[in-house]
C-alpha atoms as a PDB file:
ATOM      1  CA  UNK A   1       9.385 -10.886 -66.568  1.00  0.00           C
ATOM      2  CA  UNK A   2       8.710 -14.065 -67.881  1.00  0.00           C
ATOM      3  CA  UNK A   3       9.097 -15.447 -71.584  1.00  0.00           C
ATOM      4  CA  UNK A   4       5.318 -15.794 -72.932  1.00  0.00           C
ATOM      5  CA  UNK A   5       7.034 -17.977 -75.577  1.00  0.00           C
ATOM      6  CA  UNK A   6      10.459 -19.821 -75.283  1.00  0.00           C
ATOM      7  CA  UNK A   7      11.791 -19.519 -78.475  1.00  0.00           C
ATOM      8  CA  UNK A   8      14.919 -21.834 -77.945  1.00  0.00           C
ATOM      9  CA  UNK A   9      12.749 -25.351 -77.149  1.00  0.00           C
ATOM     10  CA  UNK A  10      10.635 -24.751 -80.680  1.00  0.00           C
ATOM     11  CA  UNK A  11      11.561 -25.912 -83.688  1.00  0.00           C
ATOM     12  CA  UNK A  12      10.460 -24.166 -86.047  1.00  0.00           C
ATOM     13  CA  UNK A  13      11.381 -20.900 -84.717  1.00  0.00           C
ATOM     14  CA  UNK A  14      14.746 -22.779 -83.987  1.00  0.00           C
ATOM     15  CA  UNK A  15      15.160 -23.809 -87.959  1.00  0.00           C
ATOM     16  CA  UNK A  16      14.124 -20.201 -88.875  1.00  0.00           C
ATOM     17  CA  UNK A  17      16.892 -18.197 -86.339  1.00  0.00           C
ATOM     18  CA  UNK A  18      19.732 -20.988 -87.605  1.00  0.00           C
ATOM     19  CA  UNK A  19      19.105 -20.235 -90.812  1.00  0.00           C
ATOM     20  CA  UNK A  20      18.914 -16.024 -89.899  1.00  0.00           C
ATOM     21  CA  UNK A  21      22.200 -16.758 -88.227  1.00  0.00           C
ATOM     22  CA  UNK A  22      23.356 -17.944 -91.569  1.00  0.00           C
ATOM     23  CA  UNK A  23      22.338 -15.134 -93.515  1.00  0.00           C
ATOM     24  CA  UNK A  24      24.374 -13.295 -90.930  1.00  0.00           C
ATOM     25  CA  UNK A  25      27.668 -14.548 -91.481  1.00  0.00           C
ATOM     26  CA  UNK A  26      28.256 -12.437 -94.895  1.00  0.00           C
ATOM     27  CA  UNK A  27      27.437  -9.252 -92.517  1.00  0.00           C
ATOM     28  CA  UNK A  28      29.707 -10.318 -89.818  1.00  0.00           C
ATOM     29  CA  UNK A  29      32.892 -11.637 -92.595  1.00  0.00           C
ATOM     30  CA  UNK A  30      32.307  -8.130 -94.342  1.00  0.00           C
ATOM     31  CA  UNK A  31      34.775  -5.416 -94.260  1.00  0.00           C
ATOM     32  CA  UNK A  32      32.410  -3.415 -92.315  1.00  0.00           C
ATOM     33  CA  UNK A  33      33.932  -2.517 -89.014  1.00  0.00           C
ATOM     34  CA  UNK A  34      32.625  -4.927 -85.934  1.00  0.00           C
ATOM     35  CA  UNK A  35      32.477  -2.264 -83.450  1.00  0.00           C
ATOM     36  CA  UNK A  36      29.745  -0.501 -86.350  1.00  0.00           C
ATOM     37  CA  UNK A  37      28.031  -3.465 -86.592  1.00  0.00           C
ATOM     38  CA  UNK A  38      27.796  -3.825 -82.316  1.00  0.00           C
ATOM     39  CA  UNK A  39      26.529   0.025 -82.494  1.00  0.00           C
ATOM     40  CA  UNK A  40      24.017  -0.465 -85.320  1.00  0.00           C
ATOM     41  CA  UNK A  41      22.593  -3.844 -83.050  1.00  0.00           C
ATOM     42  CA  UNK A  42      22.160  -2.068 -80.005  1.00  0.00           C
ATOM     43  CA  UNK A  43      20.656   1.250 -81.876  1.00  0.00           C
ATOM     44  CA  UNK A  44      17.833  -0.831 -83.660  1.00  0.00           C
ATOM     45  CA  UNK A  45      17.177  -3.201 -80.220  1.00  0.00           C
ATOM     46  CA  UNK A  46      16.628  -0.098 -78.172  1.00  0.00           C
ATOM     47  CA  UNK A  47      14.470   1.891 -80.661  1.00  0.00           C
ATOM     48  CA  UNK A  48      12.093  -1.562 -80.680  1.00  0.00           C
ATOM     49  CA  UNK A  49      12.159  -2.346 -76.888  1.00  0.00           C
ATOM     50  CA  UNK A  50      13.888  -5.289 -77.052  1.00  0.00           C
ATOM     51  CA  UNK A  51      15.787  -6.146 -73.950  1.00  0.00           C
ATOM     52  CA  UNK A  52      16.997  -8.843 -74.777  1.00  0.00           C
ATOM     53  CA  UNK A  53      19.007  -7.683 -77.594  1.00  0.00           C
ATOM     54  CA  UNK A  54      20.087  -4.885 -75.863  1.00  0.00           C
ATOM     55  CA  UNK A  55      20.935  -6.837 -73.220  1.00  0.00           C
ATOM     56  CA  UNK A  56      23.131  -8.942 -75.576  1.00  0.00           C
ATOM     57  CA  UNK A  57      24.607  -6.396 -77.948  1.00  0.00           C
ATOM     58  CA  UNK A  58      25.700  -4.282 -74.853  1.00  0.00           C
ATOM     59  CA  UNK A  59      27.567  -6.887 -73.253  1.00  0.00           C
ATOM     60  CA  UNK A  60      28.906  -8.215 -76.543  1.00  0.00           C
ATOM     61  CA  UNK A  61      29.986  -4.438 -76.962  1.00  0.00           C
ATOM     62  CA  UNK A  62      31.784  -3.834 -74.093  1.00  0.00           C
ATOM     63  CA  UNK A  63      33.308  -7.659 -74.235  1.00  0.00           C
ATOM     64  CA  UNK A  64      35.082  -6.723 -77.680  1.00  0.00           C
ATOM     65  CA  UNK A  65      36.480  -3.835 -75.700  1.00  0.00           C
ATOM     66  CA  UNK A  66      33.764  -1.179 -76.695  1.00  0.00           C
ATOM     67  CA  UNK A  67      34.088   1.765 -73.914  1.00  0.00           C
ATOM     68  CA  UNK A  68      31.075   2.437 -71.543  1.00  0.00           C
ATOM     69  CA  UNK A  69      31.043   6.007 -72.116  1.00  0.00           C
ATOM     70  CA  UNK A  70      29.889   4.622 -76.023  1.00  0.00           C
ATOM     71  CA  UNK A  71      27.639   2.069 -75.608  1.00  0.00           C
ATOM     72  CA  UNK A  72      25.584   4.761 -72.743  1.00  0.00           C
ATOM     73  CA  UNK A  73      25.652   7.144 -75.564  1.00  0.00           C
ATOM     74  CA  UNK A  74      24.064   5.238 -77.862  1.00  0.00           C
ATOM     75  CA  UNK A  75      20.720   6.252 -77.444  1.00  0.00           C
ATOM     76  CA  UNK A  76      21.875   9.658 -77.971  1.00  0.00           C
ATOM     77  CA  UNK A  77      24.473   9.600 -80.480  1.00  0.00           C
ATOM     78  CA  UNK A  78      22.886  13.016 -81.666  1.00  0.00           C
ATOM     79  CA  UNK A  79      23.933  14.891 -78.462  1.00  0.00           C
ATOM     80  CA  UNK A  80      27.341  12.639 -78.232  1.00  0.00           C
ATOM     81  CA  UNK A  81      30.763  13.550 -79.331  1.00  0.00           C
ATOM     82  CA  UNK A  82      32.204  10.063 -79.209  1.00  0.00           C
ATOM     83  CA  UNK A  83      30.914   8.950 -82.578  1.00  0.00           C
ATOM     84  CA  UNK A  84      32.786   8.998 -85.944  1.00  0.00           C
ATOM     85  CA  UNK A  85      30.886  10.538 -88.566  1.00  0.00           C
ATOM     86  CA  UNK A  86      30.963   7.249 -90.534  1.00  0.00           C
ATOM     87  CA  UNK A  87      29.333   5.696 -86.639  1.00  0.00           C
ATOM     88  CA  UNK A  88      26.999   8.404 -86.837  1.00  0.00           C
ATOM     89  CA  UNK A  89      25.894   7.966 -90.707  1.00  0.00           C
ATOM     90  CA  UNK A  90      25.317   4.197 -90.095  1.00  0.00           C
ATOM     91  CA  UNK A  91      23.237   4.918 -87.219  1.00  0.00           C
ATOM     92  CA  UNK A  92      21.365   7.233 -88.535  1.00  0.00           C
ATOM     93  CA  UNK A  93      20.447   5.013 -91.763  1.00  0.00           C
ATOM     94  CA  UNK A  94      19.865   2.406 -88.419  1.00  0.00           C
ATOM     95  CA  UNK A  95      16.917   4.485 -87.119  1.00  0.00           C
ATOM     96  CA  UNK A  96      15.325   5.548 -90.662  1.00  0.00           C
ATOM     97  CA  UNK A  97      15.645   1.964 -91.514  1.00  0.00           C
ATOM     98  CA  UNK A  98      14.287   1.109 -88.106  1.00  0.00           C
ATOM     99  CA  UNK A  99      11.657   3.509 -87.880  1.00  0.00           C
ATOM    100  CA  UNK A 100      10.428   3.330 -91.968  1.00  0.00           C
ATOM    101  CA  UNK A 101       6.496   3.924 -90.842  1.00  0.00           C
ATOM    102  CA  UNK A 102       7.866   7.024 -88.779  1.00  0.00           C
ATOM    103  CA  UNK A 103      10.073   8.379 -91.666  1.00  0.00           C
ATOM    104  CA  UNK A 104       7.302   8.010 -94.047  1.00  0.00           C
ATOM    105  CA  UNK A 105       9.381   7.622 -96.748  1.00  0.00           C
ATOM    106  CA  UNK A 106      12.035   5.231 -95.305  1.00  0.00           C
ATOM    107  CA  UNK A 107      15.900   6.725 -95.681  1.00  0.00           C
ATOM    108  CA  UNK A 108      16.602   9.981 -96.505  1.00  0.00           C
ATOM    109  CA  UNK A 109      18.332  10.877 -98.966  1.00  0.00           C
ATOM    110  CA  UNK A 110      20.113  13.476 -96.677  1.00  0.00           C
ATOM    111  CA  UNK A 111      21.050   9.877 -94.781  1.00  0.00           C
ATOM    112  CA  UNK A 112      22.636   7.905 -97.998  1.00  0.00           C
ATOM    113  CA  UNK A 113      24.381  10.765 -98.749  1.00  0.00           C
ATOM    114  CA  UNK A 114      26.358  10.232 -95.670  1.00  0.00           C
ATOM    115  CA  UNK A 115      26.184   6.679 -95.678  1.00  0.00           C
ATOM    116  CA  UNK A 116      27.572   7.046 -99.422  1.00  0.00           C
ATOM    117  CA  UNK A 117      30.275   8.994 -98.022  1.00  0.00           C
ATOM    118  CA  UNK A 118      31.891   7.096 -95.571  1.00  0.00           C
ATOM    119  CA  UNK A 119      30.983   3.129 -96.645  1.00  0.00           C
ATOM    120  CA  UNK A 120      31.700   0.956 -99.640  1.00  0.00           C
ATOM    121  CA  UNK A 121      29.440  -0.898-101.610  1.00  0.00           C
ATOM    122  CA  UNK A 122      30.154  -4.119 -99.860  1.00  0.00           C
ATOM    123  CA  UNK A 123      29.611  -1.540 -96.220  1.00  0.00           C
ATOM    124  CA  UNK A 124      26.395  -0.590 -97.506  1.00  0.00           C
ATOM    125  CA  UNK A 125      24.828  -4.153 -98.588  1.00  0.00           C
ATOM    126  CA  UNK A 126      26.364  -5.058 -94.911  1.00  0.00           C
ATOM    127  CA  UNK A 127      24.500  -2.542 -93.103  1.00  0.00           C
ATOM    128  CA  UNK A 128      21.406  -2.770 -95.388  1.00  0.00           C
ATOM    129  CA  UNK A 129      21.602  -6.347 -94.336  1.00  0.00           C
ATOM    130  CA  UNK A 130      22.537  -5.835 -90.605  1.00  0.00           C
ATOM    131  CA  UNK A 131      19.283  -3.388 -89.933  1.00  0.00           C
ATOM    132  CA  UNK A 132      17.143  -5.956 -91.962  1.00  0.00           C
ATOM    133  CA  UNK A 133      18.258  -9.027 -89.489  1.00  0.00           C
ATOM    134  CA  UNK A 134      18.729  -7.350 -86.215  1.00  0.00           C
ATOM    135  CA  UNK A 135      15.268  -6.218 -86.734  1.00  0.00           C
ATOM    136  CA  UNK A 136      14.109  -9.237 -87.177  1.00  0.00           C
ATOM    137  CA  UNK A 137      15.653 -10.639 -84.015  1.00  0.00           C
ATOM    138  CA  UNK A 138      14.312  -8.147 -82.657  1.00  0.00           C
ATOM    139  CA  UNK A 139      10.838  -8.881 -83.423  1.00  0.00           C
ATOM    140  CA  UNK A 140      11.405 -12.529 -82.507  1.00  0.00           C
ATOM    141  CA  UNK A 141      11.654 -11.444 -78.873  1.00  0.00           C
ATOM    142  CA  UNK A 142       9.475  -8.681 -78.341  1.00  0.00           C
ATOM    143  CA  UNK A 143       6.912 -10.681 -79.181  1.00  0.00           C
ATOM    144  CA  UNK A 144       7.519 -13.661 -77.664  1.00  0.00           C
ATOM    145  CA  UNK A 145       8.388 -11.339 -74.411  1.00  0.00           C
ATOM    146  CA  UNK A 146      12.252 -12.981 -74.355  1.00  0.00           C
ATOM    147  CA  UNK A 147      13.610 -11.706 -70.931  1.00  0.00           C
ATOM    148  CA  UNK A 148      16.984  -9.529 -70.488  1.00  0.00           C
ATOM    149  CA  UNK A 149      19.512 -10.277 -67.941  1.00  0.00           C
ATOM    150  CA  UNK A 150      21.128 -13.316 -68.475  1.00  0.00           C
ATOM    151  CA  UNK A 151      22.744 -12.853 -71.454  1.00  0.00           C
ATOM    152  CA  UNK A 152      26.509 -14.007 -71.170  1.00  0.00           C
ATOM    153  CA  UNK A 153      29.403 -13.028 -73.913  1.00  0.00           C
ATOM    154  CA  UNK A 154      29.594 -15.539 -76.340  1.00  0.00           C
ATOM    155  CA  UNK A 155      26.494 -17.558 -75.727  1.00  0.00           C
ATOM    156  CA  UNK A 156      25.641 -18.670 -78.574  1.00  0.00           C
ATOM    157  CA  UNK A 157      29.082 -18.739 -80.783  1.00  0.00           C
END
């Protein structure tokens, strides 16, 4: 597949994602756990077809020492036994925030409950955060049709 827009020679897509990746750092400097963060990444990418990202926060995964086993399970984390329940309540608030035209009424309350249970406040503003920017990324390349592949750990540290 081939890019139908390369977003890293424009520059005003180029201003916008520095400045996303800035509005990152209080998400990635927060308390909550980096392995959550790599699960909720790859959880929103593959719900919005976005290889790229996928392609990215698997191998990003898996170089912070994530297991395999995990990051195939992802997709299924219903069906899986390898999540925590805290893993499973952030990736469930993932997909509802995700998916908010599919839920109809965004999160569940069923959902905060959990995520209530097993994150702070500074968790929770993290992960509202997280879904918010990796779905933006993630919009960023669908559309512009970003190809998956290449992607090499640490790329763009």
């Amino acid at each position: 597949m081939e890019a139908r827009f390369n977003l890293f020679e424009n520059e005003v897509i180029g201003k916008f994602v520095k400045r996303l990746g800035a509005a990152n750092r209080p998400i990635e400097e927060s308390s909550l756990p980096h392995s959550t963060q790599e699960l909720v990444k790859l959880r929103a990418s593959q719900i919005n077809g976005c290889g790229f990202c996928t392609d990215m926060h698997s191998k990003d995964a898996a170089h912070a020492g994530e297991t395999s086993v995990r990051l195939n399970l992802v997709a299924a984390w219903r069906e899986a036994n390898v999540f925590t329940e805290a893993e499973r309540a952030a990736l469930a608030l993932t997909e509802e925030g995700t998916r908010i035209s599919d839920a109809h009424h965004g999160v569940g309350d069923e959902t905060w409950a959990q995520v209530r249970k097993h994150y702070d406040d500074e968790q929770i503003g993290a992960l509202i955060a997280l879904v918010a920017t990796i779905n933006a990324y993630n919009r960023l390349n669908v559309i512009a049709r970003t190809p998956a592949g290449g992607y090499q750990p640490g790329q763009f540290d």
